[in-house]
C-alpha atoms as a PDB file:
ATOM      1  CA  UNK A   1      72.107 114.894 168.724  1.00  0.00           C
ATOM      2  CA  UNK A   2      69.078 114.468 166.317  1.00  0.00           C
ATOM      3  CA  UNK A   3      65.435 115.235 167.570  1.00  0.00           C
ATOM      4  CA  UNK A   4      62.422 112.881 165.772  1.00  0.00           C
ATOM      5  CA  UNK A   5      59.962 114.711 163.879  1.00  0.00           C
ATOM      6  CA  UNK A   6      56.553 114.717 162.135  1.00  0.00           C
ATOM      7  CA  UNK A   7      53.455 112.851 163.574  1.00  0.00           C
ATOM      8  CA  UNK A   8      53.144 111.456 167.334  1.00  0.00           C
ATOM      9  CA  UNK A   9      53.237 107.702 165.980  1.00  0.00           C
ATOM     10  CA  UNK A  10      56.619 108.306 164.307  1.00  0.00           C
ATOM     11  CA  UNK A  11      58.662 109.577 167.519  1.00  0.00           C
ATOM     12  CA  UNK A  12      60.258 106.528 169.910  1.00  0.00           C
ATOM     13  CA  UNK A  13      58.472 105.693 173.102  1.00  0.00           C
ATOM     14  CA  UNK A  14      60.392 108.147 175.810  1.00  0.00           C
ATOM     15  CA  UNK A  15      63.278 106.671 177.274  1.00  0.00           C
ATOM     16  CA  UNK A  16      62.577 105.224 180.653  1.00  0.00           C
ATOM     17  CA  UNK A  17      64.808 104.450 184.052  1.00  0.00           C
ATOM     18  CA  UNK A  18      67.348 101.277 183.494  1.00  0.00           C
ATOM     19  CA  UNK A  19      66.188  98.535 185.618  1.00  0.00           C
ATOM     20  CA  UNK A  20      68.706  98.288 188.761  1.00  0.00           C
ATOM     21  CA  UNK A  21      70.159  94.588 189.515  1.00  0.00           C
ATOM     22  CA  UNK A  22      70.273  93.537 193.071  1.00  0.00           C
ATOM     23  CA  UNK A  23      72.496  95.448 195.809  1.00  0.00           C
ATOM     24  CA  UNK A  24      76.251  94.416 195.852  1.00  0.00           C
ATOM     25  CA  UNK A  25      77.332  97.175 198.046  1.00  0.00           C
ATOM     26  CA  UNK A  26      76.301  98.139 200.966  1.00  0.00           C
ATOM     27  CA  UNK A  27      74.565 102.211 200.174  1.00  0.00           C
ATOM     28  CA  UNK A  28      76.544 104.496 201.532  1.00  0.00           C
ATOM     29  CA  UNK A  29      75.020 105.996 205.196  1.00  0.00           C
ATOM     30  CA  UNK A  30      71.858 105.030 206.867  1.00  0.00           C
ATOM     31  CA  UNK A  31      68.532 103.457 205.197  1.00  0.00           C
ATOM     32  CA  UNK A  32      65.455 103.680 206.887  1.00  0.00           C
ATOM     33  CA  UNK A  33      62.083 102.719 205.410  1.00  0.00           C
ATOM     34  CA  UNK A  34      59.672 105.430 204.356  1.00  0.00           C
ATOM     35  CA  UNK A  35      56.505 104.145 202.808  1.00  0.00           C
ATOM     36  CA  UNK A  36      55.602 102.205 199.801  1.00  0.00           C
ATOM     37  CA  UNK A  37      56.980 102.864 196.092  1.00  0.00           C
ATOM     38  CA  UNK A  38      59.033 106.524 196.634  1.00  0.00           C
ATOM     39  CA  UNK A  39      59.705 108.772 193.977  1.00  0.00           C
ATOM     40  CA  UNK A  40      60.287 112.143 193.988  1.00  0.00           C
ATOM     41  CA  UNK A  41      62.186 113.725 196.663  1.00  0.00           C
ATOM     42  CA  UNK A  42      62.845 117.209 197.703  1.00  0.00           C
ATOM     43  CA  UNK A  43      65.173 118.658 200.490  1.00  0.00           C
ATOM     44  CA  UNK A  44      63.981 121.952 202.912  1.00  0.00           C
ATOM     45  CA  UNK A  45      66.857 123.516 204.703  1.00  0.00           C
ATOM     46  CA  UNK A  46      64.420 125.755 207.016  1.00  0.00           C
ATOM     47  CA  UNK A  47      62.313 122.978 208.379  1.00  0.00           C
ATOM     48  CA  UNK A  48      64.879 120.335 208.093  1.00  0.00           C
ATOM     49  CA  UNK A  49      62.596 118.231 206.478  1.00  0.00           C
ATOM     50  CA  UNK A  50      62.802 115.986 203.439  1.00  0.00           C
ATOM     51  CA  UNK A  51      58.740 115.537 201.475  1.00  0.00           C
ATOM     52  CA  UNK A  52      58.985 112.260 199.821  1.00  0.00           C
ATOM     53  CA  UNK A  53      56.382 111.442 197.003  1.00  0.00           C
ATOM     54  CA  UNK A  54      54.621 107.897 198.106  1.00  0.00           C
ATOM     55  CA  UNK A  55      51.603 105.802 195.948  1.00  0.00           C
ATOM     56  CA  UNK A  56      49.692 103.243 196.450  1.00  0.00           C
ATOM     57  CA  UNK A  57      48.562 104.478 198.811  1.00  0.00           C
ATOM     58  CA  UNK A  58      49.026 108.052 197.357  1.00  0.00           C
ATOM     59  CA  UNK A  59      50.534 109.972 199.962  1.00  0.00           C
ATOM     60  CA  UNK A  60      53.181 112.884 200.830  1.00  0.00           C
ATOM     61  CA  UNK A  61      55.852 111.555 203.920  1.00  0.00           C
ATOM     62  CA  UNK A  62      57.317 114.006 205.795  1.00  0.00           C
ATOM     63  CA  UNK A  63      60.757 112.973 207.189  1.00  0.00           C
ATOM     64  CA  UNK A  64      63.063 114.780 209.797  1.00  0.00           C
ATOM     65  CA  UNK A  65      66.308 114.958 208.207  1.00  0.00           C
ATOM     66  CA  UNK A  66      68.438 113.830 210.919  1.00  0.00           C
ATOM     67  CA  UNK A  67      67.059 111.209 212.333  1.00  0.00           C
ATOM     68  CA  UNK A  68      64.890 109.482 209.398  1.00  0.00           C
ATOM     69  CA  UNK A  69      61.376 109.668 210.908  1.00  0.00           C
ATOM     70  CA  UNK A  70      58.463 110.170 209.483  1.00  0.00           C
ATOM     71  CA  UNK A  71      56.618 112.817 211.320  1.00  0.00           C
ATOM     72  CA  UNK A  72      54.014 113.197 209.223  1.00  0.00           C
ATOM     73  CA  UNK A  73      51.752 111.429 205.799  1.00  0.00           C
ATOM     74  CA  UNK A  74      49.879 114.104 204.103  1.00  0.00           C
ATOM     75  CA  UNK A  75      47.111 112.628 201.476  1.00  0.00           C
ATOM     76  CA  UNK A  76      47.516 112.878 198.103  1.00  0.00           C
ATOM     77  CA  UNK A  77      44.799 113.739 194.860  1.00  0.00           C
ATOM     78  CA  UNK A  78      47.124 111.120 192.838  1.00  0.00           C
ATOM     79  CA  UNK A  79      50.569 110.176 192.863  1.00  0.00           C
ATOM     80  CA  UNK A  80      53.382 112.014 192.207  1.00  0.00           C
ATOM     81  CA  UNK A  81      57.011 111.433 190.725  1.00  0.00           C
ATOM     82  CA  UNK A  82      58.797 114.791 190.961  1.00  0.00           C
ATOM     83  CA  UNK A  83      58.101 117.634 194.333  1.00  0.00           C
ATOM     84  CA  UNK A  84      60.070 120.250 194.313  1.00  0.00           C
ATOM     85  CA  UNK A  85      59.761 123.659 196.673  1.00  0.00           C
ATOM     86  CA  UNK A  86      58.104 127.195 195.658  1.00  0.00           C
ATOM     87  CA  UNK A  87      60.639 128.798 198.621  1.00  0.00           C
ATOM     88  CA  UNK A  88      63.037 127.582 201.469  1.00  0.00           C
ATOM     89  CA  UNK A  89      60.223 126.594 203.939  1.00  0.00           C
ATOM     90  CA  UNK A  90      57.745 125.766 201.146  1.00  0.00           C
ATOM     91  CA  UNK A  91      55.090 124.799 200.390  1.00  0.00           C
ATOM     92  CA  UNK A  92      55.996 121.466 198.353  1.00  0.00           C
ATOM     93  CA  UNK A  93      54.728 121.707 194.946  1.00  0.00           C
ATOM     94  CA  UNK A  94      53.171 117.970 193.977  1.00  0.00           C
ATOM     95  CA  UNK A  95      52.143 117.448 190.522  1.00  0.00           C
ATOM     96  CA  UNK A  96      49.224 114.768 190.583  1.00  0.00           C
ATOM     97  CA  UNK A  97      49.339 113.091 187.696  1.00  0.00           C
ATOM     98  CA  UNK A  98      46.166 111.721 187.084  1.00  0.00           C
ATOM     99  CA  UNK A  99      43.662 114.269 188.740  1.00  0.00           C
ATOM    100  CA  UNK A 100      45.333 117.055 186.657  1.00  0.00           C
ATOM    101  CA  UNK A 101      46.173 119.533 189.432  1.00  0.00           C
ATOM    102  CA  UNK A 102      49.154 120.621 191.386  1.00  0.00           C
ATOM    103  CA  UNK A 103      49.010 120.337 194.877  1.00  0.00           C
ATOM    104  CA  UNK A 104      50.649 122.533 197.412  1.00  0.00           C
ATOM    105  CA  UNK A 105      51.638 120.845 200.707  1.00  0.00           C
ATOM    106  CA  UNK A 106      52.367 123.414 203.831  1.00  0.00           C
ATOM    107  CA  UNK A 107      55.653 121.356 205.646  1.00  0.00           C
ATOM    108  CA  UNK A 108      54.445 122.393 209.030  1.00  0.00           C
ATOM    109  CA  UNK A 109      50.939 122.150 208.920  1.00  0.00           C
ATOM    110  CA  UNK A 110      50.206 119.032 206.006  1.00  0.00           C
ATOM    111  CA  UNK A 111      47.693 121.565 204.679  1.00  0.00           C
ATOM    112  CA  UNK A 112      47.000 120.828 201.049  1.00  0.00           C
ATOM    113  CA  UNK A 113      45.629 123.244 198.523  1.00  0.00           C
ATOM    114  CA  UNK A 114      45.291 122.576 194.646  1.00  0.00           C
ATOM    115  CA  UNK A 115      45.394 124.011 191.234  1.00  0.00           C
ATOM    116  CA  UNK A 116      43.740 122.260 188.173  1.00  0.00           C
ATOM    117  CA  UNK A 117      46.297 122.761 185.816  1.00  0.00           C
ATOM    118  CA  UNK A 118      46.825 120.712 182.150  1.00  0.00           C
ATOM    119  CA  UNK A 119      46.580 116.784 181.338  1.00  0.00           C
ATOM    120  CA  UNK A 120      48.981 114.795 183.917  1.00  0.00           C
ATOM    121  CA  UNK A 121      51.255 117.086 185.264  1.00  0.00           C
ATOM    122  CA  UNK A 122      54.378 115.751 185.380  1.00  0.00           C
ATOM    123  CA  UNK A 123      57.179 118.246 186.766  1.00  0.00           C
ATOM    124  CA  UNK A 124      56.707 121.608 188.439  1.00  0.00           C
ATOM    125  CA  UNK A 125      59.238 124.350 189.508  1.00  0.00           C
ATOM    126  CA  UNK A 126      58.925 127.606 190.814  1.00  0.00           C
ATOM    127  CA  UNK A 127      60.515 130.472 188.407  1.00  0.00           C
ATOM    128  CA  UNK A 128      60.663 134.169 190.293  1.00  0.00           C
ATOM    129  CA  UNK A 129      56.725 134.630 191.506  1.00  0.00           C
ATOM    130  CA  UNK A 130      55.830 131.803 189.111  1.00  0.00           C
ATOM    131  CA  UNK A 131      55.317 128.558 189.095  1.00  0.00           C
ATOM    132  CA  UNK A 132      55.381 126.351 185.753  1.00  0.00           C
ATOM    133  CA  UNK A 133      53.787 123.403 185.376  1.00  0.00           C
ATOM    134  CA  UNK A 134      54.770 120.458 182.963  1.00  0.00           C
ATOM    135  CA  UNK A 135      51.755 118.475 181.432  1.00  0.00           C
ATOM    136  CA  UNK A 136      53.142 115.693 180.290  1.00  0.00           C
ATOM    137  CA  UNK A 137      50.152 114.169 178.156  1.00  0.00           C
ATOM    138  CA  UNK A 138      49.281 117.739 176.848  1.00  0.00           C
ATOM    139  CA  UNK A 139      52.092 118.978 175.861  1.00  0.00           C
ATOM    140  CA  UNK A 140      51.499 122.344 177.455  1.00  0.00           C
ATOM    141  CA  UNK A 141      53.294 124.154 180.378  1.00  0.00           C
ATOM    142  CA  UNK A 142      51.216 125.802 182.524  1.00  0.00           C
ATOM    143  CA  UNK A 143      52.237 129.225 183.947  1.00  0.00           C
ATOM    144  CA  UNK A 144      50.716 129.952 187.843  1.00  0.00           C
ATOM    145  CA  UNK A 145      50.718 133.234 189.023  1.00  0.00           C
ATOM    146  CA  UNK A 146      49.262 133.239 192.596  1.00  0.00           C
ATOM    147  CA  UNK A 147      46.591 130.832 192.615  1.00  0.00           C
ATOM    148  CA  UNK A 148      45.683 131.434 189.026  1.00  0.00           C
ATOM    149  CA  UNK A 149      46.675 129.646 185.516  1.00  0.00           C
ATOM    150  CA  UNK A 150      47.674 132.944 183.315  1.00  0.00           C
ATOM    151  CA  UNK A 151      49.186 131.184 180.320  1.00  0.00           C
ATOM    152  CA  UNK A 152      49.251 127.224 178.612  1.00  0.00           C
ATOM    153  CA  UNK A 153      52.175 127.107 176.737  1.00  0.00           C
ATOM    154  CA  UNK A 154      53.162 124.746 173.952  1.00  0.00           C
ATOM    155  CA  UNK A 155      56.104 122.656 174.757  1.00  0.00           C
ATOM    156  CA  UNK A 156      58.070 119.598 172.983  1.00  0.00           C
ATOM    157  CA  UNK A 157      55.992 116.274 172.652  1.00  0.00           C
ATOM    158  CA  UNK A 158      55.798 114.984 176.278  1.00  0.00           C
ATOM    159  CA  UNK A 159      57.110 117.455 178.909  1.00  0.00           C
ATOM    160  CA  UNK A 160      58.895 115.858 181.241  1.00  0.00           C
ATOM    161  CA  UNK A 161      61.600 117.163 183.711  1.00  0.00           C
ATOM    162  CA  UNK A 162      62.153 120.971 184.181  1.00  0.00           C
ATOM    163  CA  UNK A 163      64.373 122.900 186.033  1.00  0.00           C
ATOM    164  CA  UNK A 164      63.964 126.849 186.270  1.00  0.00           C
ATOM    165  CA  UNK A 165      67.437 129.375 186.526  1.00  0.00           C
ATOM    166  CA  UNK A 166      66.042 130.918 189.970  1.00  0.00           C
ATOM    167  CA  UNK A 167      65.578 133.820 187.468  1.00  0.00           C
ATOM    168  CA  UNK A 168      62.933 133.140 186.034  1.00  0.00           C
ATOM    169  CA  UNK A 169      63.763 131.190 183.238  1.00  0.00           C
ATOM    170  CA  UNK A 170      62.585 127.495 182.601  1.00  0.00           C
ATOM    171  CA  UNK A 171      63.867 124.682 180.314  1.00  0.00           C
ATOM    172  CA  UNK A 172      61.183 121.868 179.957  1.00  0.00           C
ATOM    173  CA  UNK A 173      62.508 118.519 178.541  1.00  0.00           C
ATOM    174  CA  UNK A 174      60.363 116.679 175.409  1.00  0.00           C
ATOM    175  CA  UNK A 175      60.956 113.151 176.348  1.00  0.00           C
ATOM    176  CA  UNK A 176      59.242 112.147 173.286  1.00  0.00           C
ATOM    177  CA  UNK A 177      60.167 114.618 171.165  1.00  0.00           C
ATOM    178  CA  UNK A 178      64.014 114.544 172.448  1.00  0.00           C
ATOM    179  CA  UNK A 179      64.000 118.581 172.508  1.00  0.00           C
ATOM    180  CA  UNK A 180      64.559 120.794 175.232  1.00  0.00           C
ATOM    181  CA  UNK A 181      63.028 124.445 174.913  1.00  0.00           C
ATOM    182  CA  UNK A 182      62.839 127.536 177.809  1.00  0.00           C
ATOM    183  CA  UNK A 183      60.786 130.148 178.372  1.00  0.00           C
ATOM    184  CA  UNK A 184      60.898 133.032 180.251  1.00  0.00           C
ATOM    185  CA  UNK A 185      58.485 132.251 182.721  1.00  0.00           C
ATOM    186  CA  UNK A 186      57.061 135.870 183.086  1.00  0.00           C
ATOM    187  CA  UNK A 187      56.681 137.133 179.782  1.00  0.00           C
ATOM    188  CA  UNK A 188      55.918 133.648 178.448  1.00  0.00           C
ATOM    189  CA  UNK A 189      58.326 134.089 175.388  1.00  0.00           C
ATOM    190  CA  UNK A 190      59.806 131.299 174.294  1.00  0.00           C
ATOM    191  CA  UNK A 191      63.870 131.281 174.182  1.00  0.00           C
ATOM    192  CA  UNK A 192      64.699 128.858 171.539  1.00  0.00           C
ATOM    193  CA  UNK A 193      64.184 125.330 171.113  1.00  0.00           C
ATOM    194  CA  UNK A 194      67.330 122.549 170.371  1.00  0.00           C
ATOM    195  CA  UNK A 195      67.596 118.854 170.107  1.00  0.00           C
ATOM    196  CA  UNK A 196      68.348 117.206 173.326  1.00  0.00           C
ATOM    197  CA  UNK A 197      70.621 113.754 172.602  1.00  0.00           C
ATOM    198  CA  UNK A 198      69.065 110.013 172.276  1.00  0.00           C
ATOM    199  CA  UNK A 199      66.861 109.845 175.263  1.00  0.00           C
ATOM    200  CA  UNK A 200      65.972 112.772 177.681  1.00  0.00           C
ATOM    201  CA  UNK A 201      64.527 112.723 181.128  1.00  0.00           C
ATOM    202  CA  UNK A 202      65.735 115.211 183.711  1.00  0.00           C
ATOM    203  CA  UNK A 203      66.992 118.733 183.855  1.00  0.00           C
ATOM    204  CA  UNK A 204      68.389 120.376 186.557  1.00  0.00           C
ATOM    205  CA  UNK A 205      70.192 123.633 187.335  1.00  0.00           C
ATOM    206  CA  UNK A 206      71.788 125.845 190.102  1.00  0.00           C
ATOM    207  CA  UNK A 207      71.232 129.056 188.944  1.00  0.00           C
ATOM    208  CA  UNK A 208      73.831 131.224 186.714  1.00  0.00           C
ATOM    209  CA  UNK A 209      71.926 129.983 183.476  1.00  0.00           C
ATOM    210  CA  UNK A 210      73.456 126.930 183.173  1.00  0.00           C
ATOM    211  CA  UNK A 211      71.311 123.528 182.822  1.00  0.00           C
ATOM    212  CA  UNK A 212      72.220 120.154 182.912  1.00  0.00           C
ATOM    213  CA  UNK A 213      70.219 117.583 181.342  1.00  0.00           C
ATOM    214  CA  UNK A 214      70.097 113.706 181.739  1.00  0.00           C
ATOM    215  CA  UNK A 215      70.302 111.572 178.093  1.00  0.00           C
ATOM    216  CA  UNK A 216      69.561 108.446 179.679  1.00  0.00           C
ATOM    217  CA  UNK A 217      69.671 106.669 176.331  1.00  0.00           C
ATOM    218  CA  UNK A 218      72.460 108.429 175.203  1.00  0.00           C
ATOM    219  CA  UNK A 219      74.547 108.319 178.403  1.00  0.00           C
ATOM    220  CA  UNK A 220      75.469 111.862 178.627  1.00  0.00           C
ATOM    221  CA  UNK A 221      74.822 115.206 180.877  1.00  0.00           C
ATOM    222  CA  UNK A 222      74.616 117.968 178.215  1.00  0.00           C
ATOM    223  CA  UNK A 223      74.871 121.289 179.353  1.00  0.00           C
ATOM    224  CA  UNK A 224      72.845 124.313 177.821  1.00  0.00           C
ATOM    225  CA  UNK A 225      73.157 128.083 178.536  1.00  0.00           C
ATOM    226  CA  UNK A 226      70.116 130.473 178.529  1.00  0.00           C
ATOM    227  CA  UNK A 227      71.732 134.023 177.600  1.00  0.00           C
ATOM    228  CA  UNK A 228      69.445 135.680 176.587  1.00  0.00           C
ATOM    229  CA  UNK A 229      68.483 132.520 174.293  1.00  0.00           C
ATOM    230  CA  UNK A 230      69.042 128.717 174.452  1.00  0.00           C
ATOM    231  CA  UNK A 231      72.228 127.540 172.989  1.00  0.00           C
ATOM    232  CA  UNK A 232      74.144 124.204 173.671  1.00  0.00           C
ATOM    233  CA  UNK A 233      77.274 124.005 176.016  1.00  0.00           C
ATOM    234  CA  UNK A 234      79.031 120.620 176.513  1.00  0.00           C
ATOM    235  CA  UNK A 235      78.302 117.246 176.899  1.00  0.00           C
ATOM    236  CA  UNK A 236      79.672 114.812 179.810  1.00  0.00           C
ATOM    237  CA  UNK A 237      80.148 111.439 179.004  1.00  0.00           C
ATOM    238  CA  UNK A 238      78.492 109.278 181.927  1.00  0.00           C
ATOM    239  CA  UNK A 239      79.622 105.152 182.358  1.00  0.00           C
ATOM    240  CA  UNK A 240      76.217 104.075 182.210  1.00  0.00           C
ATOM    241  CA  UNK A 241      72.916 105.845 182.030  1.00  0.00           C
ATOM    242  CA  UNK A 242      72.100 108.919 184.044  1.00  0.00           C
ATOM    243  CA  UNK A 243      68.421 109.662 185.782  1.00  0.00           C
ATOM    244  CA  UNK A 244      67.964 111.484 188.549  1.00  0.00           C
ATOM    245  CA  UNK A 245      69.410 114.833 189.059  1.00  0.00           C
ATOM    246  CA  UNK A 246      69.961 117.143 191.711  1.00  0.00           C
ATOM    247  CA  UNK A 247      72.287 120.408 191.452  1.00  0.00           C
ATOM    248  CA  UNK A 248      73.764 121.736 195.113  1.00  0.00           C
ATOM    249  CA  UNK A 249      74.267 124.990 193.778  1.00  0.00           C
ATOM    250  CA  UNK A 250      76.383 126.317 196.926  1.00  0.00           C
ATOM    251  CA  UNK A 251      79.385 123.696 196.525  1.00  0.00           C
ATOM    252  CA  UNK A 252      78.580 123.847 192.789  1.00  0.00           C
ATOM    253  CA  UNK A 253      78.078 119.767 192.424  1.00  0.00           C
ATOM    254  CA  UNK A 254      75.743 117.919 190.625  1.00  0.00           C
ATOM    255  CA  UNK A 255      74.646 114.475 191.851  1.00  0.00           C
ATOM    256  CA  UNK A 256      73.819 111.686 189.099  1.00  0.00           C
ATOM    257  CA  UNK A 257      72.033 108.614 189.936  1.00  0.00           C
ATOM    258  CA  UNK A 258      72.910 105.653 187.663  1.00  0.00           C
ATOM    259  CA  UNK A 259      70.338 102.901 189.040  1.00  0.00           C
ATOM    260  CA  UNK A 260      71.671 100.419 186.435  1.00  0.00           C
ATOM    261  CA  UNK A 261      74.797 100.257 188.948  1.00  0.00           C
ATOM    262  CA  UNK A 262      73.671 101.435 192.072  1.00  0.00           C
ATOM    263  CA  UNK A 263      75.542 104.210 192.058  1.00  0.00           C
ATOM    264  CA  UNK A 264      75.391 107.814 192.754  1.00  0.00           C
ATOM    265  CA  UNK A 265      77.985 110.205 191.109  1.00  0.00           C
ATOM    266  CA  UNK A 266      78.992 113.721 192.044  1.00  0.00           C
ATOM    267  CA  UNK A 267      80.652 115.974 189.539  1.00  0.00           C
ATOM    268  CA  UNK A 268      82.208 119.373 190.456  1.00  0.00           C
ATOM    269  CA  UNK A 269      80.774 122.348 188.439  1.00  0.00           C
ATOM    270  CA  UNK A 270      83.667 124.992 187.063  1.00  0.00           C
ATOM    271  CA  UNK A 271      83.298 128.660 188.232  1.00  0.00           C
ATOM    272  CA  UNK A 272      84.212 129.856 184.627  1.00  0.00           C
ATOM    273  CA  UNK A 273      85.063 127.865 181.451  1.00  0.00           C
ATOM    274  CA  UNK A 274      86.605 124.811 182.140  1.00  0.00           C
ATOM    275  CA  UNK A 275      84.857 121.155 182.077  1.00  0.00           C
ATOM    276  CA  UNK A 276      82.701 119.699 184.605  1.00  0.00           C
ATOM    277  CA  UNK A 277      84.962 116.927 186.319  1.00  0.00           C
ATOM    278  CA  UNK A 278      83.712 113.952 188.267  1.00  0.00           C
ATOM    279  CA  UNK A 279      84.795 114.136 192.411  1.00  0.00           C
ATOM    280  CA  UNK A 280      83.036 111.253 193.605  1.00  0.00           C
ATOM    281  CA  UNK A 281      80.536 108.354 193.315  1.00  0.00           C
ATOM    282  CA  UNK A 282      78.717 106.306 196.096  1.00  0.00           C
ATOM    283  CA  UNK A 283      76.831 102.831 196.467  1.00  0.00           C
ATOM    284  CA  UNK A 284      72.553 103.579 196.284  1.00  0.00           C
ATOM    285  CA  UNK A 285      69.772 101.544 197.483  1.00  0.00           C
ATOM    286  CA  UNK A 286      68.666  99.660 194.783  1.00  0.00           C
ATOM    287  CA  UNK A 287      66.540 101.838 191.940  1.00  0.00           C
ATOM    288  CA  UNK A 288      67.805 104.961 193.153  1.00  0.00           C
ATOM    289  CA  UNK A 289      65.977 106.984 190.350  1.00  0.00           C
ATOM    290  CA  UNK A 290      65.291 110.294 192.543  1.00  0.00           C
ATOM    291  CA  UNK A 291      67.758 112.366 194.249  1.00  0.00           C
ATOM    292  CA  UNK A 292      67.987 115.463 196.867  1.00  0.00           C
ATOM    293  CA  UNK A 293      70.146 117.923 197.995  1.00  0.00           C
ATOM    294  CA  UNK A 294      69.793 119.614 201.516  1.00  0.00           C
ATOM    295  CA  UNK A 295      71.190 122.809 200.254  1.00  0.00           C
ATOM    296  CA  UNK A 296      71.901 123.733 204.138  1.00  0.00           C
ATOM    297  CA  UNK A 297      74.423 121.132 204.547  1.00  0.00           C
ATOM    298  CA  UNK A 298      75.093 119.094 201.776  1.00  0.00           C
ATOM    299  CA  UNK A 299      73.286 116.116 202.942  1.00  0.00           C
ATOM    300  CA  UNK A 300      72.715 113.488 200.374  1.00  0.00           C
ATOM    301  CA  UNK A 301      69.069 111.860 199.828  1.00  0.00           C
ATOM    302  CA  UNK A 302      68.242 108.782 197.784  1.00  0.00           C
ATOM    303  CA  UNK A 303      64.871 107.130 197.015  1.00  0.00           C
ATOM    304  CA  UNK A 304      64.384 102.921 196.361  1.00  0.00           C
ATOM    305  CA  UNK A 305      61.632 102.453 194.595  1.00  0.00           C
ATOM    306  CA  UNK A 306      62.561  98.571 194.935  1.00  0.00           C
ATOM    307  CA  UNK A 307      63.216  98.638 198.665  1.00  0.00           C
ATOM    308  CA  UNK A 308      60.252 101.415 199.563  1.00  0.00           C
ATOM    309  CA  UNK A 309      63.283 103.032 201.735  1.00  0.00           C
ATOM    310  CA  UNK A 310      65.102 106.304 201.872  1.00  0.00           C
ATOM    311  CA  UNK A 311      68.916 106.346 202.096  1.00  0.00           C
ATOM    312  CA  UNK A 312      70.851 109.683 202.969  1.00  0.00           C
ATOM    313  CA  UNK A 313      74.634 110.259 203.822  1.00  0.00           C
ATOM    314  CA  UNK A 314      76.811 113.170 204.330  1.00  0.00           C
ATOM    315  CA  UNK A 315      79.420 112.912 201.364  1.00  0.00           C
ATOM    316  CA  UNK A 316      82.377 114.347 203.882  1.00  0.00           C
ATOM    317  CA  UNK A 317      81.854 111.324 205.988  1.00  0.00           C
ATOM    318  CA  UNK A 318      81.834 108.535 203.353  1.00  0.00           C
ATOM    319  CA  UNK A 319      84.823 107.300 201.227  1.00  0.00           C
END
């Protein structure tokens, strides 16, 4: 795993989702349709509602997770590709990409607040009484205490994904730079900084200082450890390129979308030592490039950017 260096013109373009070919099988559960381009999908076990990122028009959908409505379209500053929560019951953080702030949508209300925060935030997760911001064209995070900025941190060329321990430590992913560094999100110390394979995009973890990150050019999870600094684990060897993450940290699975197949894989995480080993994978909607977990139950979500639906499934139910 060798990182580019030097000057901005000399690094690759960032590695980008694999184009999905047409639907063979039919995606496993129910699709319903949820608005127009989704992206970005996050899961709230205390509402039991799933906030789906829309554009075009630019909008927030709020879905009831059991029966696929959509109860409620919240307005957006600018589009969004990643949401994630700052607490069970929320509110949803949205990064708006091209007006520079981060939104906060309440999931009962639709109330929206915002943040200006650096150049196109990208990624946003919520790290103890944090929250940490990835600018993707500024290669800054930005560290939110309350409904203040109190530190712009430098990151690896192009933030993309992050994922924070639950701790309050964060890895951010340099898609350009094909690094990963973390931070502790309170002191605003940086942990170390290490190469991150042929292509990064996503990161996710579950907590216990253990993060998984998608090389979707290199078609590999590689697992880091933060403890106390960054060092580098194991890597997974996927069948095709991975993209979108999700970690259900209470059965200790992480979910893989590959949306050059259509397929959606689930991997068992060991308690201790051990390798992570591969349980399960599942037919997608075509383009499945985001991916949720309902921590509550287990439930299964899956955004088409192709087919502007949602898809969810419960994996006991499905063979």
């Amino acid at each position: 795993m060798v990182a580019g260096c030097g000057s901005s013109r000399e690094l690759p373009p960032a590695a980008e989702p694999p184009t999905s070919p047409p639907v063979q099988a039919a995606p496993a559960g129910r699709v319903v349709r949820v608005g127009p381009s989704p992206e970005g999908l996050v899961a709230d076990p205390e509402t039991g509602l799933v906030a789906v990122a829309l554009r075009n028009p630019d909008r927030l959908a709020l879905v009831r997770e059991r029966s696929g409505r959509v109860v409620r379209r919240v307005r957006l500053p600018e589009s969004a590709r990643h949401l994630a929560l700052a607490a069970p019951g929320g509110p949803v953080l949205v990064p708006a990409e091209r007006a520079d702030v981060l939104a906060e949508v309440d999931l009962r209300t639709g109330a929206l607040t915002s943040i200006r925060v650096g150049r196109f935030p990208h990624d946003a997760v919520a790290a103890g009484n944090r929250i940490v911001v990835g600018n993707e064209m500024g290669d800054t995070v930005s560290v939110i205490a309350g409904r203040a900025v109190v530190g712009a941190l430098k990151a690896p060329k192009q933030p993309g994904g992050l994922a924070s321990s639950g701790t309050g430590q964060v890895v951010v992913v340099g898609v350009r730079a094909r690094e990963i560094e973390a931070f502790d999100a309170r002191t605003q110390r940086s942990l170390g900084r290490l190469s991150a394979g042929a292509g990064p995009t996503h990161v996710a973890s579950g907590g216990r200082n253990r993060f998984y990150v998608a090389d979707t050019s290199g078609d590999a999870i590689l697992v880091y450890a933060v403890d106390p600094k960054l060092r580098f684990v194991d890597r997974i060897n996927i069948p095709a390129p991975p993209y979108g993450l999700a970690l259900d940290a209470a059965r200790r699975q992480l979910w893989v979308t590959l949306p050059s197949r259509n397929r959606v894989l689930r991997y068992e995480l060991p308690k201790a030592g051990g390798s992570v080993r591969l349980i399960g994978s599942f037919p997608t909607v075509r383009q499945p490039n985001s991916v949720a977990i309902d921590p509550a139950d287990g439930r299964v979500f899956i955004a088409s950017r192709a087919s502007d639906t949602l898809q969810y499934f419960d994996p006991p139910r499905e063979r």
